[in-house]
C-alpha atoms as a PDB file:
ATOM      1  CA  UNK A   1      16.311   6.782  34.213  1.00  0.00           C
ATOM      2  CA  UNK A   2      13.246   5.210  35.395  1.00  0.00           C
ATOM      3  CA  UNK A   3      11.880   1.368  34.733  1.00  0.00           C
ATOM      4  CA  UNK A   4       9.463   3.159  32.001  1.00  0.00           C
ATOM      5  CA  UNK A   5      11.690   5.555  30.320  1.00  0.00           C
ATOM      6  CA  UNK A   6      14.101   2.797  29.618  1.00  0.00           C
ATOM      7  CA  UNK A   7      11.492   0.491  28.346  1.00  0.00           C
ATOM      8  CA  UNK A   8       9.854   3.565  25.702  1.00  0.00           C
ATOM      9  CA  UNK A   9      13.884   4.553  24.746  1.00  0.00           C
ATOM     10  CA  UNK A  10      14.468   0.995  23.676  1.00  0.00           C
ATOM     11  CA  UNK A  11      11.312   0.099  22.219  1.00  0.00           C
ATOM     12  CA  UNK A  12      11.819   3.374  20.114  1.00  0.00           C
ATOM     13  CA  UNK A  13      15.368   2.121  18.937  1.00  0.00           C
ATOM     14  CA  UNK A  14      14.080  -1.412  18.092  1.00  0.00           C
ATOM     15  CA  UNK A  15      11.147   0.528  15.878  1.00  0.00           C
ATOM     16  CA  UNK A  16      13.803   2.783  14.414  1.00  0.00           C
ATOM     17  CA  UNK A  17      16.065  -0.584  13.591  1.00  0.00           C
ATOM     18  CA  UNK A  18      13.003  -2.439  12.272  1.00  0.00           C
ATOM     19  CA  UNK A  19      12.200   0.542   9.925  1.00  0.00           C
ATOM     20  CA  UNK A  20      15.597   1.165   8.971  1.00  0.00           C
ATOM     21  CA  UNK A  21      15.859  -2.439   8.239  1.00  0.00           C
ATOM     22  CA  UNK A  22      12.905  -3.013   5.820  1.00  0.00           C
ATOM     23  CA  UNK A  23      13.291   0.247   4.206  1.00  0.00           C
ATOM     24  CA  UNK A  24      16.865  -1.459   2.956  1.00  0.00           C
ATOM     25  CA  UNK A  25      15.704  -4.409   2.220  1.00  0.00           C
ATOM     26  CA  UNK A  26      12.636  -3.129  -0.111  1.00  0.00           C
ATOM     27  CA  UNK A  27      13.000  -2.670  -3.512  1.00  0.00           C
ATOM     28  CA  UNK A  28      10.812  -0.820  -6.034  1.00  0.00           C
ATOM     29  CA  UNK A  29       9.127  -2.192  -8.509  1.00  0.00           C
ATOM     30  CA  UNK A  30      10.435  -2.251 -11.971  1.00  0.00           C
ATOM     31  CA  UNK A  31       7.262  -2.491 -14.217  1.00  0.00           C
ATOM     32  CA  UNK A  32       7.187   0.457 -17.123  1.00  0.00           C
ATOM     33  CA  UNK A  33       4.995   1.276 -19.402  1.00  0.00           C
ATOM     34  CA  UNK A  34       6.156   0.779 -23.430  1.00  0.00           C
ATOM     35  CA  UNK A  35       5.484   2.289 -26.097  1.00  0.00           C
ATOM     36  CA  UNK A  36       6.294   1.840 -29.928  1.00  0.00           C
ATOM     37  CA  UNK A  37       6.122   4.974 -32.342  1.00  0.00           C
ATOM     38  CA  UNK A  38       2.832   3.599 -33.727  1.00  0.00           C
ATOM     39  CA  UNK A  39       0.974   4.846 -30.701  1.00  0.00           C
ATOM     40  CA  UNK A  40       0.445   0.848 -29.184  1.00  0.00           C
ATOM     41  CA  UNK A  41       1.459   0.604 -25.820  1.00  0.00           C
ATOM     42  CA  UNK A  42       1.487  -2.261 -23.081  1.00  0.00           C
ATOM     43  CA  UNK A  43       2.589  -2.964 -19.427  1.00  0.00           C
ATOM     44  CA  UNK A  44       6.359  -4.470 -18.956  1.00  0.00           C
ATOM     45  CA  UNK A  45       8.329  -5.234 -15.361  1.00  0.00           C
ATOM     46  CA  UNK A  46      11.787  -5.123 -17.697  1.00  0.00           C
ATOM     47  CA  UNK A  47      13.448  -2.964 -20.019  1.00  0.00           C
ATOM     48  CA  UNK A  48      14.596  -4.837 -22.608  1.00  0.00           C
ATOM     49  CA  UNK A  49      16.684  -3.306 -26.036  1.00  0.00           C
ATOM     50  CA  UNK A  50      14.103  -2.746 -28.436  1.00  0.00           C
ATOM     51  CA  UNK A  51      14.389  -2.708 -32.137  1.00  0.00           C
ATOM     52  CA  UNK A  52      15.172   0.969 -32.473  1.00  0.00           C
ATOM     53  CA  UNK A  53      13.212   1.258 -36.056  1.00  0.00           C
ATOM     54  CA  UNK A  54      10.129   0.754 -33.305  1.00  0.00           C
ATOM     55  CA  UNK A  55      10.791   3.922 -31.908  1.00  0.00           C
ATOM     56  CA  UNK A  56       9.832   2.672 -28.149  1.00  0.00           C
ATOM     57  CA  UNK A  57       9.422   5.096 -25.601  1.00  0.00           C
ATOM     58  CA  UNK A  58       9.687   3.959 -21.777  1.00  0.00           C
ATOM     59  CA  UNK A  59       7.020   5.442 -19.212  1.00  0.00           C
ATOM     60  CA  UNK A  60       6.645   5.012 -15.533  1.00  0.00           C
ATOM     61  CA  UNK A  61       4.320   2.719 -14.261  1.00  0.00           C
ATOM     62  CA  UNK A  62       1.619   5.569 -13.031  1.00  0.00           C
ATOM     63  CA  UNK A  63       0.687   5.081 -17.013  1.00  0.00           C
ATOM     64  CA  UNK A  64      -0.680   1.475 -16.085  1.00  0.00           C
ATOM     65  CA  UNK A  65      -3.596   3.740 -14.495  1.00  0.00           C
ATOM     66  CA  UNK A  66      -6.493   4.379 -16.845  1.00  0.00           C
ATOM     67  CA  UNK A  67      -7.378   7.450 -15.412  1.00  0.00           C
ATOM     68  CA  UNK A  68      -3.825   8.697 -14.792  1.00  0.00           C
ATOM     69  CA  UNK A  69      -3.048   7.460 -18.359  1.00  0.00           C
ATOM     70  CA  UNK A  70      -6.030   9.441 -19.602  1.00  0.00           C
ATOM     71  CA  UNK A  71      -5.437  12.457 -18.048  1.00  0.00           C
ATOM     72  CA  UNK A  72      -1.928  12.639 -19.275  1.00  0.00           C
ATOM     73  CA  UNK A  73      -1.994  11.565 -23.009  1.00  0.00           C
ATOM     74  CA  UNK A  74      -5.661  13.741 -23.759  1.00  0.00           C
ATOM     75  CA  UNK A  75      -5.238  14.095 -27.086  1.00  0.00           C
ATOM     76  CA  UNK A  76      -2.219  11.849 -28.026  1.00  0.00           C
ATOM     77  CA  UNK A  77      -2.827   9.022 -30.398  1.00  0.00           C
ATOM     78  CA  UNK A  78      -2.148   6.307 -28.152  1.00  0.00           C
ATOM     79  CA  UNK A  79      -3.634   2.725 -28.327  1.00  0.00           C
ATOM     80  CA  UNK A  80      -3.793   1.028 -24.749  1.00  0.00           C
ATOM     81  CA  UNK A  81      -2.927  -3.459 -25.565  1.00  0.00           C
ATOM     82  CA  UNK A  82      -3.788  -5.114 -22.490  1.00  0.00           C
ATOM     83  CA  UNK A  83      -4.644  -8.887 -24.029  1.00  0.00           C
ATOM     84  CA  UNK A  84      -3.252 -11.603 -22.247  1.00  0.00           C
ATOM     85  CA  UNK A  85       0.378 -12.456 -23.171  1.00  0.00           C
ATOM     86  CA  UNK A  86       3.968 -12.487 -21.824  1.00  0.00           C
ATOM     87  CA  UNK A  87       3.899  -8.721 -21.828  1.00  0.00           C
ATOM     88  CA  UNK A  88       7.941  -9.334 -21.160  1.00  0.00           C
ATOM     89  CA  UNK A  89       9.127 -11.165 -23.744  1.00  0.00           C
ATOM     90  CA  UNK A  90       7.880  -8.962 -26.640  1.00  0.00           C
ATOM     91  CA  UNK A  91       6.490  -6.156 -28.437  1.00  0.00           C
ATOM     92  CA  UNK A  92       3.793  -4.764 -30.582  1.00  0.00           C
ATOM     93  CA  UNK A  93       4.578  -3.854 -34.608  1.00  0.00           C
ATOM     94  CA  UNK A  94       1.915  -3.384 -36.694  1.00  0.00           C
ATOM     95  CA  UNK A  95      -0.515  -3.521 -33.510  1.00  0.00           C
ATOM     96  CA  UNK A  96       0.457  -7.225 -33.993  1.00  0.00           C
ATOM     97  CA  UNK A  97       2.460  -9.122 -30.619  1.00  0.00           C
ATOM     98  CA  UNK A  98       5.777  -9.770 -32.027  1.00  0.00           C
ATOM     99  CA  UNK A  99       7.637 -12.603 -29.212  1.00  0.00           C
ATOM    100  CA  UNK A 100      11.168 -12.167 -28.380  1.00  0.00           C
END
């Protein structure tokens, strides 16, 4: 094998190592979408045990999208909370922020 060839076959495995390596090492993210039976629904990176009389519902996070999210629920009665609170240490009842 020639100077070159062994120089592209080893740079080739260190690329397939590298990639191999971060691909084990990554992890995917956890955040949800939430959703009580009232219709209000916020952004979470947990899933906690909800109060079942809330009737929560668990969707991915592609529902964080507007667009996505409105695309998808056309025509559901679904109210969208994004104020500014610890989105992971509660939930809505009520559309009032109830904290764990």
């Amino acid at each position: 094998m020639t100077r070159i060839g062994k120089l592209l076959t080893y740079g080739a495995i260190a690329a397939a190592v590298t990639v191999g390596g971060l691909a084990t090492i990554s992890t995917a993210a956890s955040a949800r979408v939430v959703c009580n039976r009232a219709g209000d629904c916020w952004h979470t990176h947990a899933r906690y045990n909800y109060p079942n009389t809330l009737g929560i519902r668990f969707y991915s996070d592609r529902y964080a999208n507007e667009r996505y999210r409105n695309r998808h629920w056309h025509g559901d009665n679904h109210n969208w909370r994004d104020e500014h609170h610890d989105r992971d240490r509660g939930y809505y009842r009520d559309g009032a922020w109830i904290t764990f």
